[in-house]
C-alpha atoms as a PDB file:
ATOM      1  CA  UNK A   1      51.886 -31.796 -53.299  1.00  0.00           C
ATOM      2  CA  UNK A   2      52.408 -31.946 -56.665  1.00  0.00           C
ATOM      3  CA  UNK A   3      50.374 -34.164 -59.789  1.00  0.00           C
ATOM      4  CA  UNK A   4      54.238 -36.105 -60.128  1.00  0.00           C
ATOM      5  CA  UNK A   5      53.351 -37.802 -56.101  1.00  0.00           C
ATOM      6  CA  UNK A   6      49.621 -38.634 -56.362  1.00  0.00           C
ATOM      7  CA  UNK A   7      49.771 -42.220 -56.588  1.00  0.00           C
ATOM      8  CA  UNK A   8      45.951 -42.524 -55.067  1.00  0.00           C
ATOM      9  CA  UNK A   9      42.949 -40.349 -55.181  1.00  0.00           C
ATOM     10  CA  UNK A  10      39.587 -40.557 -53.745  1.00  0.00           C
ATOM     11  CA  UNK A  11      36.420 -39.311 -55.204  1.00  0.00           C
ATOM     12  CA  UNK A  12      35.378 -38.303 -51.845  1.00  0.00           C
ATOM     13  CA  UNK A  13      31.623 -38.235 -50.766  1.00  0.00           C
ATOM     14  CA  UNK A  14      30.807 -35.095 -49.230  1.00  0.00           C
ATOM     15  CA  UNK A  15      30.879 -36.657 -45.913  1.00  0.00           C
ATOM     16  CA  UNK A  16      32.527 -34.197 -42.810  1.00  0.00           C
ATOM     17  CA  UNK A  17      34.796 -37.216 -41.483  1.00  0.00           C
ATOM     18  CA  UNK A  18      35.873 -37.097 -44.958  1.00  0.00           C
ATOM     19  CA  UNK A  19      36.852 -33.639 -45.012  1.00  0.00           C
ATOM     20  CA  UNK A  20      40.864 -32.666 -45.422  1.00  0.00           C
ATOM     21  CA  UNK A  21      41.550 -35.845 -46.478  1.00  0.00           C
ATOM     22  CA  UNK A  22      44.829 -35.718 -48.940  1.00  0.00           C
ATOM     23  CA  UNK A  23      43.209 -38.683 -51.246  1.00  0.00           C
ATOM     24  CA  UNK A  24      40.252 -36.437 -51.746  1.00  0.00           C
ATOM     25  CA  UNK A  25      42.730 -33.026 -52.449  1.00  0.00           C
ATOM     26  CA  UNK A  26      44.687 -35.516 -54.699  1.00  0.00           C
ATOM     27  CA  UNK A  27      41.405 -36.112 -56.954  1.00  0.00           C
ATOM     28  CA  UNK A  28      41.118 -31.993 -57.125  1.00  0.00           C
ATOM     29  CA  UNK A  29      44.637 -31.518 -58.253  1.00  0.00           C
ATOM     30  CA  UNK A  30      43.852 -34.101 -61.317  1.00  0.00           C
ATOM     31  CA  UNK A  31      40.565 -32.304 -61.961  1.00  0.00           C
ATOM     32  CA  UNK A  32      42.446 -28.852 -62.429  1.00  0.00           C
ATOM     33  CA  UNK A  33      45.172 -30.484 -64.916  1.00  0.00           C
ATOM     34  CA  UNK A  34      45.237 -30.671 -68.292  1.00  0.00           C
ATOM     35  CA  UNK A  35      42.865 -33.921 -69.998  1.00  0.00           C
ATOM     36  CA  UNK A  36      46.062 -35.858 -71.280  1.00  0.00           C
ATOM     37  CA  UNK A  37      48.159 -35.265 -68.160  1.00  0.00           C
ATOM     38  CA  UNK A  38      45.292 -35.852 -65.781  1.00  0.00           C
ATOM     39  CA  UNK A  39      44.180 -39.294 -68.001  1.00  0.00           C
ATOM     40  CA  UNK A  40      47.886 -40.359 -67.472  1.00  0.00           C
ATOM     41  CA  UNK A  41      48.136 -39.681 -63.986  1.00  0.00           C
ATOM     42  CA  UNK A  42      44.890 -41.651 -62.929  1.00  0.00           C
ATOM     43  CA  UNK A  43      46.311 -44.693 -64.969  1.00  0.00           C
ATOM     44  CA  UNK A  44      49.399 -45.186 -62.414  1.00  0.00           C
ATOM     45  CA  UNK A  45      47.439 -43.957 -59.695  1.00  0.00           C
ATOM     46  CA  UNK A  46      45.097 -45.974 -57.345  1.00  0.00           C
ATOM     47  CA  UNK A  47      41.422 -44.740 -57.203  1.00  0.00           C
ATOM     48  CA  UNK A  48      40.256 -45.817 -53.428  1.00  0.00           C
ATOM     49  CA  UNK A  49      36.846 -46.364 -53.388  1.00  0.00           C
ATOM     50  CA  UNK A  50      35.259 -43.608 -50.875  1.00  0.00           C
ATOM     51  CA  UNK A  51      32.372 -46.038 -49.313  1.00  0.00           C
ATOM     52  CA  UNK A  52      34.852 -48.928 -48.859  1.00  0.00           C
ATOM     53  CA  UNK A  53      37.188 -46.538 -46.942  1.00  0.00           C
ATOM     54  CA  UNK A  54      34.112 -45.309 -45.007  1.00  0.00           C
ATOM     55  CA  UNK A  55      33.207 -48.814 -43.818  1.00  0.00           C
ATOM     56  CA  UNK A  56      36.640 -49.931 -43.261  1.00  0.00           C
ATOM     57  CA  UNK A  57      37.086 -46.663 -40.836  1.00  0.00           C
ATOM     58  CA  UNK A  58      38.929 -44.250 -43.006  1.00  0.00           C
ATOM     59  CA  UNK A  59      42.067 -46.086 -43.025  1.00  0.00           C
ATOM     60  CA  UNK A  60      43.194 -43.998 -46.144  1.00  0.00           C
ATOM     61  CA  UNK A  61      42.146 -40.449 -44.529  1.00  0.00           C
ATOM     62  CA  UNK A  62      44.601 -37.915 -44.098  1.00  0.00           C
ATOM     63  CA  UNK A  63      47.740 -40.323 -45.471  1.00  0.00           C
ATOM     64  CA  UNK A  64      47.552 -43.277 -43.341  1.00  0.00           C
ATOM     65  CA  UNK A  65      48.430 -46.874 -44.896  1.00  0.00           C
ATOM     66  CA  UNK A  66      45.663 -49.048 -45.821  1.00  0.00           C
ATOM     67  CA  UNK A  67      44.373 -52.117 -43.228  1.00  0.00           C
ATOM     68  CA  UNK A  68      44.084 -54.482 -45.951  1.00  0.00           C
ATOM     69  CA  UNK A  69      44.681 -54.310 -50.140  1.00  0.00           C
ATOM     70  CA  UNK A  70      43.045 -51.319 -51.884  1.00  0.00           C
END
């Protein structure tokens, strides 16, 4: 994937469930872009907040639709 289809990133956590998760590679391609084009990017995209996603049982990992609003 591309920065032009990240439309939510994760900061991840370290965790090993959390491992391979596509939010967490989306936050790594933003972090190897360019300030202004990363800064633009994260203001469209969704950040999902990695302990709420935890808690909620990875609902966001590897692609799969939210169970409730994020």
């Amino acid at each position: 994937m591309d920065e032009r289809g990240i439309t939510h990133f994760c900061l991840g956590n370290g965790a090993l469930k959390c491992d391979g998760c596509d939010k967490e590679k989306n936050w790594q391609t933003l972090n190897q872009l360019p300030d202004a084009l990363r800064l633009s990017i994260q203001k469209s995209a969704a950040r999902i907040d990695d302990t709420e996603c935890i808690l909620a049982g990875r609902p966001w990992h590897g692609g799969n639709q939210p169970t409730k609003g994020a």
